[in-house]
Protein backbone atom coordinates (compact mmCIF):
# COMPACT_ATOMS: atom_id res chain seq x y z
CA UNK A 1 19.39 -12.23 34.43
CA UNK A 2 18.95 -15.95 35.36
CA UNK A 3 16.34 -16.82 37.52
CA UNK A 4 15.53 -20.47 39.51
CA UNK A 5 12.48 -20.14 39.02
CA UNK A 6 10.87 -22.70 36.40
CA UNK A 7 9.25 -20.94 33.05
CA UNK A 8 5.47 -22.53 34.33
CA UNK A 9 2.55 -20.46 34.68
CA UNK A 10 4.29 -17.39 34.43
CA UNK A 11 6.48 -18.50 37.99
CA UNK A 12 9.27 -16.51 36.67
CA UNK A 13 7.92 -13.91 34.92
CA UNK A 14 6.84 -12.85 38.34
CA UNK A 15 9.89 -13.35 39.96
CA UNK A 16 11.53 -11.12 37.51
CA UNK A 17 9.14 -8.40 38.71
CA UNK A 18 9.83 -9.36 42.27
CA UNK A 19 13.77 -9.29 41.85
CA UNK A 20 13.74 -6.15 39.49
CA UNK A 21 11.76 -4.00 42.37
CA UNK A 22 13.71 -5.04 44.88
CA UNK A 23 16.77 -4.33 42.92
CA UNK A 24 15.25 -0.87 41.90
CA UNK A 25 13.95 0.00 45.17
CA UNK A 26 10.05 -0.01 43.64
CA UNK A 27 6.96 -1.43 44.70
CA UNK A 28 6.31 -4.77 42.73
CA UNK A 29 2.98 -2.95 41.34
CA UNK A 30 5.65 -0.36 39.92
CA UNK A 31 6.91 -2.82 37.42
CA UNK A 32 4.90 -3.58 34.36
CA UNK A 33 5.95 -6.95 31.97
CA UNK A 34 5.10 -5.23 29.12
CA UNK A 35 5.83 -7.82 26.18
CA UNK A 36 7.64 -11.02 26.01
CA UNK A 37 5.52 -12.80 28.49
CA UNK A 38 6.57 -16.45 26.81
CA UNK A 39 10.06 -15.38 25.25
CA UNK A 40 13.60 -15.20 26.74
CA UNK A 41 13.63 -11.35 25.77
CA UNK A 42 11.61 -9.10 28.06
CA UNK A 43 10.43 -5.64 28.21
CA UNK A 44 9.44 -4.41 31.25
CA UNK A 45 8.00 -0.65 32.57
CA UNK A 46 9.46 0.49 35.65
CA UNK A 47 7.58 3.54 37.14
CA UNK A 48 9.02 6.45 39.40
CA UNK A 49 10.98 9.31 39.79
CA UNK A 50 13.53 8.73 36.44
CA UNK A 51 16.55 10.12 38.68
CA UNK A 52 15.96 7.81 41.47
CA UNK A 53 15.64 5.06 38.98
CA UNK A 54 18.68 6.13 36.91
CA UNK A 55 20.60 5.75 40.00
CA UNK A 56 19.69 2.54 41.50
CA UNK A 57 20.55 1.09 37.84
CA UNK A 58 23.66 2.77 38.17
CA UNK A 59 24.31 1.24 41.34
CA UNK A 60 23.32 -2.46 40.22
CA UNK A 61 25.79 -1.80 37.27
CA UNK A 62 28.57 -0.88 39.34
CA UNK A 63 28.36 -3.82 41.51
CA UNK A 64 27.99 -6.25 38.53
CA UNK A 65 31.09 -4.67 36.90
């Protein structure tokens, strides 16, 4: 993903998190930056029901495709 905002003070860290729960349908508190705080790379926790999440990634696949 590429995001505007600039890589200061963890701006887009957070709107990673913001764009991701949206995206997911998930409260922001449901999504955990787990490591890569200061790389390009990420890992991120997404909490919820797994089939609910399974398909809203489903769905963001198909419309990227």
């Amino acid at each position: 993903m590429k995001l505007a905002a600039a890589p200061s003070d963890g701006a887009a860290n957070e709107a990673l998190v913001r764009l991701l729960a949206k995206a997911m349908g998930v409260a922001k508190r449901d999504v955990t930056l787990v490591s890569g705080a200061a790389a390009r790379l990420k890992r991120l926790h997404i909490s919820g029901d797994p089939a609910v999440l399974a398909d809203a990634l489903n769905h963001i696949i198909r419309d990227k495709a």
